[in-house]
Protein backbone atom coordinates (compact mmCIF):
# COMPACT_ATOMS: atom_id res chain seq x y z
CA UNK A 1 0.00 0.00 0.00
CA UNK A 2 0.88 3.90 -0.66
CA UNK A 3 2.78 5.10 2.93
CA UNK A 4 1.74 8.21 3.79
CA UNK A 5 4.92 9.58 5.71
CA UNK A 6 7.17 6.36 4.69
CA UNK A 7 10.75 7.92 6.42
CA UNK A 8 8.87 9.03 9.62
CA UNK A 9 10.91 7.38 12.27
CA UNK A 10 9.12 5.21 14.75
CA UNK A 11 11.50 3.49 16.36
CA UNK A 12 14.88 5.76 17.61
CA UNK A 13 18.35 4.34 16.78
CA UNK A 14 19.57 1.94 19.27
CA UNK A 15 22.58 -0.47 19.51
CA UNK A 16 21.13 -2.83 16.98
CA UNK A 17 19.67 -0.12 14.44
CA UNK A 18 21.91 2.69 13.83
CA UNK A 19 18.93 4.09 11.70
CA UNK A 20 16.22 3.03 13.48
CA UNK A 21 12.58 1.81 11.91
CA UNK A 22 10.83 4.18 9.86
CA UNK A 23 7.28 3.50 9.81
CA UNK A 24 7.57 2.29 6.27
CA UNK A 25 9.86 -0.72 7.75
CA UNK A 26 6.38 -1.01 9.95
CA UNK A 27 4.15 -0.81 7.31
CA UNK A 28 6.51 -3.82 5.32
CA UNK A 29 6.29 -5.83 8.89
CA UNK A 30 2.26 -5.77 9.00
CA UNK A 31 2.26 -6.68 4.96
CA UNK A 32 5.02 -9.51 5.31
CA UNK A 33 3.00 -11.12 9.09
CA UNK A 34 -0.78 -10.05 7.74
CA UNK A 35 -1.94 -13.33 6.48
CA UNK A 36 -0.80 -15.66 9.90
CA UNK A 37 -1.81 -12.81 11.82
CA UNK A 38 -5.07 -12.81 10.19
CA UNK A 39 -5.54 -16.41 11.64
CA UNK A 40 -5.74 -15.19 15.33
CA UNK A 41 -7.73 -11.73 15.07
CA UNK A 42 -10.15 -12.01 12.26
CA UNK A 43 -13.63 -11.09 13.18
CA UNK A 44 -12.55 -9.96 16.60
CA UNK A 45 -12.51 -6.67 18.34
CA UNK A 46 -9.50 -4.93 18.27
CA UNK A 47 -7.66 -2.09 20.51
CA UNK A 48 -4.64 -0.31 18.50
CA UNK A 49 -1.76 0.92 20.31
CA UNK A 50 -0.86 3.78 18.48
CA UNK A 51 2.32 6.33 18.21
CA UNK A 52 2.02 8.98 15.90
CA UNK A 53 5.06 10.47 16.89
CA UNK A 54 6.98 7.50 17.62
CA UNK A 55 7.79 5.06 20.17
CA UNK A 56 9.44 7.82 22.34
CA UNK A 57 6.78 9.95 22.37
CA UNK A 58 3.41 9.30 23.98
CA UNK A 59 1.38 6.75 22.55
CA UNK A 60 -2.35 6.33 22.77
CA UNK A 61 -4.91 2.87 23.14
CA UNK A 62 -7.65 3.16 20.64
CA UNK A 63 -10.44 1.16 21.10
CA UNK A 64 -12.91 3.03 18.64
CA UNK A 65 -12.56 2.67 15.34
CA UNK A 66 -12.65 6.36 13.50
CA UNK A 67 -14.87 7.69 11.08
CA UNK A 68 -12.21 7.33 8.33
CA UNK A 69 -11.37 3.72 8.70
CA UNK A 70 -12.93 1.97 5.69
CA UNK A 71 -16.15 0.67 5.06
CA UNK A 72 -14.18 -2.93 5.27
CA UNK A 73 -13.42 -2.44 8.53
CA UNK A 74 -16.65 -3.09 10.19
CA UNK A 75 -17.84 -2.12 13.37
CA UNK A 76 -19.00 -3.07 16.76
CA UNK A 77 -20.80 -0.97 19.17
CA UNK A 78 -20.69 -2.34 22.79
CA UNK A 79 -22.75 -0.54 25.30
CA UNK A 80 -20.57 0.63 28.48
CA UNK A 81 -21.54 0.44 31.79
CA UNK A 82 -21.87 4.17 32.49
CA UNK A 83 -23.39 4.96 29.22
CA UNK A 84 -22.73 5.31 26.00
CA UNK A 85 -21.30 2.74 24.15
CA UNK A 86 -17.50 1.63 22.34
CA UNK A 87 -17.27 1.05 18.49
CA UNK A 88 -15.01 -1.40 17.97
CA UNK A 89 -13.00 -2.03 14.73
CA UNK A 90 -13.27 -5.67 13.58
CA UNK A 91 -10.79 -6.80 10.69
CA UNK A 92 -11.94 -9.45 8.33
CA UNK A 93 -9.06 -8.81 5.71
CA UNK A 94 -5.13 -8.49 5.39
CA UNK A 95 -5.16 -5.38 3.52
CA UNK A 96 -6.46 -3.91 6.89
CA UNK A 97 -3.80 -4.72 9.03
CA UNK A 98 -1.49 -2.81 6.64
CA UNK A 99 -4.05 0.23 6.19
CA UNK A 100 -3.95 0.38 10.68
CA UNK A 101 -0.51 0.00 10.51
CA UNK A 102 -0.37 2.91 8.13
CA UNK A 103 -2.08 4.84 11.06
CA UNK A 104 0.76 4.12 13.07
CA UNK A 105 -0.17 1.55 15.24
CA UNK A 106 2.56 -0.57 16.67
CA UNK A 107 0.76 -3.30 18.49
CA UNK A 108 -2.57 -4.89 17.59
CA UNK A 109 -4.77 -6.02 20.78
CA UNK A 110 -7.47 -8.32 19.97
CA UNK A 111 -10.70 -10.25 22.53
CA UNK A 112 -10.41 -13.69 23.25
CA UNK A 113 -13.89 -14.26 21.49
CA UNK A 114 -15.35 -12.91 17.81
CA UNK A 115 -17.47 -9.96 17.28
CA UNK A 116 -20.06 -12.79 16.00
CA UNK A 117 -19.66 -14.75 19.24
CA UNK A 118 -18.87 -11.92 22.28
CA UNK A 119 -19.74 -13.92 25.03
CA UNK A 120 -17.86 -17.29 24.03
CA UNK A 121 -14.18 -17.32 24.29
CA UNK A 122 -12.20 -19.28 21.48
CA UNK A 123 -9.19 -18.96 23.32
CA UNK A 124 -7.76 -19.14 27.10
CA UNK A 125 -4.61 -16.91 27.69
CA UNK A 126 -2.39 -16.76 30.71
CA UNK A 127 0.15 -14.29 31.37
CA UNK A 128 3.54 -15.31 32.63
CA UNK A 129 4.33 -11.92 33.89
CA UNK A 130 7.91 -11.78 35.84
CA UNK A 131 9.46 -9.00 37.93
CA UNK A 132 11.99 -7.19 36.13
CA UNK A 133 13.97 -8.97 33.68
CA UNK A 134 13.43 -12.96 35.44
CA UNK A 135 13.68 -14.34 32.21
CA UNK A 136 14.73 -18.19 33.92
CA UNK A 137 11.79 -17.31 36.00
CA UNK A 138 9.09 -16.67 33.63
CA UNK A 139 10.69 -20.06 31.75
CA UNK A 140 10.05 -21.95 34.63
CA UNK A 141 6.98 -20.44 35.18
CA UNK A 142 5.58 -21.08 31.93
CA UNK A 143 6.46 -24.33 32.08
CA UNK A 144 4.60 -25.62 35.28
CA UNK A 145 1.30 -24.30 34.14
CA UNK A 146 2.03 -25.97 31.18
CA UNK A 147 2.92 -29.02 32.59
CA UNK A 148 -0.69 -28.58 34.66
CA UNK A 149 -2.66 -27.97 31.26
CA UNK A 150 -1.12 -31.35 30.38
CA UNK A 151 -2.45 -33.28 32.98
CA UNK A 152 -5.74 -31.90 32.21
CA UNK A 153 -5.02 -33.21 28.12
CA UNK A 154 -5.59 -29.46 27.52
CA UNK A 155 -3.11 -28.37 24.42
CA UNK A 156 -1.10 -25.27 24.58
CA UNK A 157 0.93 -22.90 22.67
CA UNK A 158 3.72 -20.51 24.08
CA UNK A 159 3.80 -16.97 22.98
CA UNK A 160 6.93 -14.98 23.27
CA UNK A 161 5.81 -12.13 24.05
CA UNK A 162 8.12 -9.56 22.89
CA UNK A 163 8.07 -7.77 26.12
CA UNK A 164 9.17 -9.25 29.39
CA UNK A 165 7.18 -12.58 30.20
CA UNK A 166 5.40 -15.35 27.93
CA UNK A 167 1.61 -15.84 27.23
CA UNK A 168 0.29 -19.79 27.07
CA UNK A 169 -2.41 -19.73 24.57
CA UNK A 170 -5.11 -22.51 24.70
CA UNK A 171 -7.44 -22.72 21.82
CA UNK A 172 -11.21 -23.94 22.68
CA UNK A 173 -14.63 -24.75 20.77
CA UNK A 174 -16.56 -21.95 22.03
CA UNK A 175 -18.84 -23.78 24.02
CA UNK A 176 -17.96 -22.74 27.57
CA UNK A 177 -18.51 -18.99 28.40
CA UNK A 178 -16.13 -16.01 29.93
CA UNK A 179 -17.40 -17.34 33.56
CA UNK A 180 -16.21 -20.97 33.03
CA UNK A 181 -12.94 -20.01 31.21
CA UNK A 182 -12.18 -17.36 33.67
CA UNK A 183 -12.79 -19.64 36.55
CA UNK A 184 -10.95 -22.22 34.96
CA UNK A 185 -8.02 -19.81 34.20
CA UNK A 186 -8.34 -19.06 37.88
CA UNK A 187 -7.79 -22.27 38.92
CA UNK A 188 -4.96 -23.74 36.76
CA UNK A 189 -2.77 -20.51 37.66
CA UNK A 190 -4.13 -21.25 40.93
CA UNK A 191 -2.48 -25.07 41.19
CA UNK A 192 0.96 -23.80 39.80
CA UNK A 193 1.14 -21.45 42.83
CA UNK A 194 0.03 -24.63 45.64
CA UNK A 195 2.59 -26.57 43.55
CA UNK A 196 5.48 -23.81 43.12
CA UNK A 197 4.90 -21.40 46.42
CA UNK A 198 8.19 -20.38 46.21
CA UNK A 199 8.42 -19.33 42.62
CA UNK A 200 4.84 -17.98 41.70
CA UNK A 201 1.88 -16.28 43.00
CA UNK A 202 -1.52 -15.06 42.33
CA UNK A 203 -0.92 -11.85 43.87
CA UNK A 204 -2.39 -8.44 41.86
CA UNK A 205 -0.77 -6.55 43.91
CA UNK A 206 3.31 -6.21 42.50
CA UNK A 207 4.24 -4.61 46.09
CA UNK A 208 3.06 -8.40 47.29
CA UNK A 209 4.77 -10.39 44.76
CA UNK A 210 8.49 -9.98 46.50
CA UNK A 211 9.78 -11.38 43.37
CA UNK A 212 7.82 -14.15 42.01
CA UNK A 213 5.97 -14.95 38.68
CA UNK A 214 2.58 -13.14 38.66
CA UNK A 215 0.25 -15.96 37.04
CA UNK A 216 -1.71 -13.92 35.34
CA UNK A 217 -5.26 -15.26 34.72
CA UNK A 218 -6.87 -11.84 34.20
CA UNK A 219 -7.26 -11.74 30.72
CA UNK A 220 -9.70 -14.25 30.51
CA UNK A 221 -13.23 -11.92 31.39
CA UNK A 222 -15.29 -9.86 28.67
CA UNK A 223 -13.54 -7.08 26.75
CA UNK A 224 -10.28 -8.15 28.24
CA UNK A 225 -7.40 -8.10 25.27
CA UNK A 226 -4.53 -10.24 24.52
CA UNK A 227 -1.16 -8.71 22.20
CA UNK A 228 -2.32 -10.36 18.50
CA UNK A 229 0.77 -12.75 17.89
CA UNK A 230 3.31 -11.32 15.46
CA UNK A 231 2.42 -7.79 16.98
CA UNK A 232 5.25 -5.36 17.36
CA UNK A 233 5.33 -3.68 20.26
CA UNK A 234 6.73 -0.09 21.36
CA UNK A 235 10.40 -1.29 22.80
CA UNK A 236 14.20 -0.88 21.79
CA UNK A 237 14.60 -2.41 18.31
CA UNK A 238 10.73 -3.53 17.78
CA UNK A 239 10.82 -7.11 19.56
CA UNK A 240 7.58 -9.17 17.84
CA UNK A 241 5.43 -11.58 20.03
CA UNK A 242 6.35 -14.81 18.57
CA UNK A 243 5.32 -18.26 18.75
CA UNK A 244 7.23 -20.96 20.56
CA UNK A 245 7.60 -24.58 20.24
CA UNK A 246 7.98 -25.48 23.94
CA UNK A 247 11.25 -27.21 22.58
CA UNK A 248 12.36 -23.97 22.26
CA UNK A 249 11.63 -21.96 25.28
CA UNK A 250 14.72 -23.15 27.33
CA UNK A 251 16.86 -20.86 24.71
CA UNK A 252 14.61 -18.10 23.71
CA UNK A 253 13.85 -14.98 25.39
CA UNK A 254 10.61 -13.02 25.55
CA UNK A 255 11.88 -10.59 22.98
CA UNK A 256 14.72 -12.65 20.99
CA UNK A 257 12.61 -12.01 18.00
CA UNK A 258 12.16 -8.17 16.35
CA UNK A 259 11.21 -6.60 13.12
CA UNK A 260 14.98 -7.11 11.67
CA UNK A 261 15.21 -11.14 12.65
CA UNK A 262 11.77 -12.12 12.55
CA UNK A 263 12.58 -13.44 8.99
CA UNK A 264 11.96 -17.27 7.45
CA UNK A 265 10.11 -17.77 11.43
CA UNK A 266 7.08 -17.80 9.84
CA UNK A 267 7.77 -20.99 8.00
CA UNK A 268 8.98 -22.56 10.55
CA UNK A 269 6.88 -24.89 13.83
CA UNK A 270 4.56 -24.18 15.77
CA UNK A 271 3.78 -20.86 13.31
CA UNK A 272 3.01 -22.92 10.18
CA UNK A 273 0.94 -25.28 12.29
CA UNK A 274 -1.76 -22.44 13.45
CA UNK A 275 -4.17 -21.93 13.53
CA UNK A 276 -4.61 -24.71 16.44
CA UNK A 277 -7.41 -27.06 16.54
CA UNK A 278 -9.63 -26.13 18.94
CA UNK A 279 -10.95 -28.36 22.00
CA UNK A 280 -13.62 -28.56 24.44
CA UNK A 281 -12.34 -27.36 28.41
CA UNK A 282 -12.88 -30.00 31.17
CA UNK A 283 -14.21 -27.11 33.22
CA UNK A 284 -15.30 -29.16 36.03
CA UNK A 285 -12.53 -31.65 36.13
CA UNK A 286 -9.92 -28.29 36.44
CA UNK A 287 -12.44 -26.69 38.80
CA UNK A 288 -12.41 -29.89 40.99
CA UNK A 289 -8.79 -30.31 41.02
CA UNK A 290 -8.25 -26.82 42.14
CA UNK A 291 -10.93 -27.54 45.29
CA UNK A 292 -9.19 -30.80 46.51
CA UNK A 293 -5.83 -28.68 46.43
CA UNK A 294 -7.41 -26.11 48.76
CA UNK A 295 -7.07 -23.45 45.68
CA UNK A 296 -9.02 -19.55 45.98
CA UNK A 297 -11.64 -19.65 44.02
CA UNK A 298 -14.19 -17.65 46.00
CA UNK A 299 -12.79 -14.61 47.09
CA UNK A 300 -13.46 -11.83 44.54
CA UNK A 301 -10.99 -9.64 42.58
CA UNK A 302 -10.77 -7.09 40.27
CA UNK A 303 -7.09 -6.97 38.97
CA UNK A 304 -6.11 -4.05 41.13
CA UNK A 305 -6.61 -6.62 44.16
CA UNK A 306 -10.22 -4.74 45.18
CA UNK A 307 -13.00 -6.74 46.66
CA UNK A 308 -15.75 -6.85 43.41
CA UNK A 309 -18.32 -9.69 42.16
CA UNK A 310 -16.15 -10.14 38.90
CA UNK A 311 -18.12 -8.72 36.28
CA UNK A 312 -21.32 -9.48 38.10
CA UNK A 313 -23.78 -8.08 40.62
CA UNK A 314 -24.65 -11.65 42.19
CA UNK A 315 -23.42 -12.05 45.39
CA UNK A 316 -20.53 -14.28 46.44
CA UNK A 317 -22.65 -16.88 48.00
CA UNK A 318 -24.92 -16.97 44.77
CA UNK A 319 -21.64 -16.95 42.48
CA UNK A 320 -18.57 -18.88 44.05
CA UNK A 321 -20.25 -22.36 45.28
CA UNK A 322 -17.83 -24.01 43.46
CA UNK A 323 -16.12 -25.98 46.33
CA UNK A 324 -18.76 -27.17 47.76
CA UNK A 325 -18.74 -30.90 48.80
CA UNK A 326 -22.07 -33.17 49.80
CA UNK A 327 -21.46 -34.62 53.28
């Protein structure tokens, strides 16, 4: 496509790019990943992370799609809770990636479910989030809730994120809704911590963490996003969430992969193996593992680490029976 300000500099020279990435280098990114990334965030909702100015200026999360997107871009008004209501942009076509990325935005954020299908989740995500730079620690940490997901004959795929930690994706049918999948999200992040104290935790709270592996599980409600694999995203030398074959997650790091290296990857496995085949979630086979290891999975959060209903206005009592045993 036609670049409207091709030399515009997005990225800043760094130690790896004396000339740093001009937003046509972006643009040639979004064209060359477009088609595999059209596999994960076709006919979903989508928040852009834009920088008009570049990555060292401030940047700005769009949720609503503007008046001069194109008539191929469609649209999906959600009603908020104050009022009013959000317009998302939904992309159904390649050409569109390359037309948003031509509005300078760096990192795509997509739902977990389709614009068709907003309350059933296609896919399960959990965030391997470490403090500072514990890249051994978000490894190991990634790999005991896969090693969990396992047990459960639940597939996964590891995303390098391109930032700091890794994302485990889990594709599913559709058939369980954001209440199941969050609870279930809940409790597999909940098992790694009973089984890896030390190591992990399911604290929101980072001034609680005191060093170990936030297991994110967060991402899993309504309207929640997840980084669209392949994504740039606004760091030194424009690192690209990547997949993993777990084979390879003892070597790589969360941002090994940018826009200069990212190269033949996209031939290679897992990426030429998506998009994964989706599978039902053995919601109350997870849910009942989590009870019989003594696993929270009554008392409410919101992911600041305040007391709410999670996205409902039933009570506790009426919401979180889940442990409950006959006697």
């Amino acid at each position: 496509m036609k670049v409207s300000s091709p030399d515009k500099l997005l990225f800043p020279a760094d130690e790896t790019n004396d000339n740093g990435i001009t937003k046509a280098e972006v643009v040639a990114h979004y064209e060359s990943v477009a088609p595999i990334m059209l596999d994960f965030l076709r006919g979903r909702p989508l928040t852009l992370q834009r920088f008009p100015s570049g990555i060292d200026a401030k940047g700005f999360m769009q949720k609503n799609a503007a008046k001069h997107f194109p008539d191929s871009i469609r649209r999906l008004p959600v009603p908020k809770r104050g009022g009013g209501e959000t317009v998302y942009p939904v992309v159904d076509q390649a050409d569109d990636i390359a037309y948003l990325a031509n509005q300078n935005t760096i990192t795509f954020h997509m739902w977990t479910s389709s614009a068709d299908r907003p309350g059933q989740p296609d896919w399960m995500v959990i965030d391997l989030d470490p403090e500072g730079g514990d890249t051994d620690g978000a490894r190991k940490a990634t790999t005991a809730v896969a090693e969990i997901l396992d047990r459960f004959e639940v597939s996964s795929t590891i995303l390098a994120t391109g930032s700091k930690g890794f994302h485990l994706w889990v594709p599913l049918d559709g058939a369980a809704g954001f209440d199941d999948v969050s609870q279930v999200s809940r409790a597999i992040a909940g098992l790694a911590v009973a089984e890896n104290p030390d190591d992990l935790t399911t604290e929101f709270l980072k001034k609680n963490r005191h060093g170990r592996v936030f297991v994110d599980w967060l991402r899993n409600g309504p309207t929640a996003t997840v980084v669209v694999p392949f994504s740039l995203r606004p760091r030194p030398s424009a690192p690209v969430a990547t997949l993993l074959a777990r084979s390879e997650l003892s070597a790589t790091a969360p941002d090994a992969w940018n826009i200069a290296n990212l190269g033949s990857r996209l031939q290679t496995t897992p990426v030429a193996s998506f998009p994964a085949e989706p599978q039902a979630l053995p919601v109350a086979e997870i849910i009942d593992a989590a009870c019989a290891a003594d696993v929270d999975l009554e008392t409410p959060h919101d992911r600041f680490g305040r007391s709410t209903y999670l996205n409902t206005g039933q009570s506790p009592q009426s919401r979180f029976q889940l442990c409950w045993r006959a006697t």
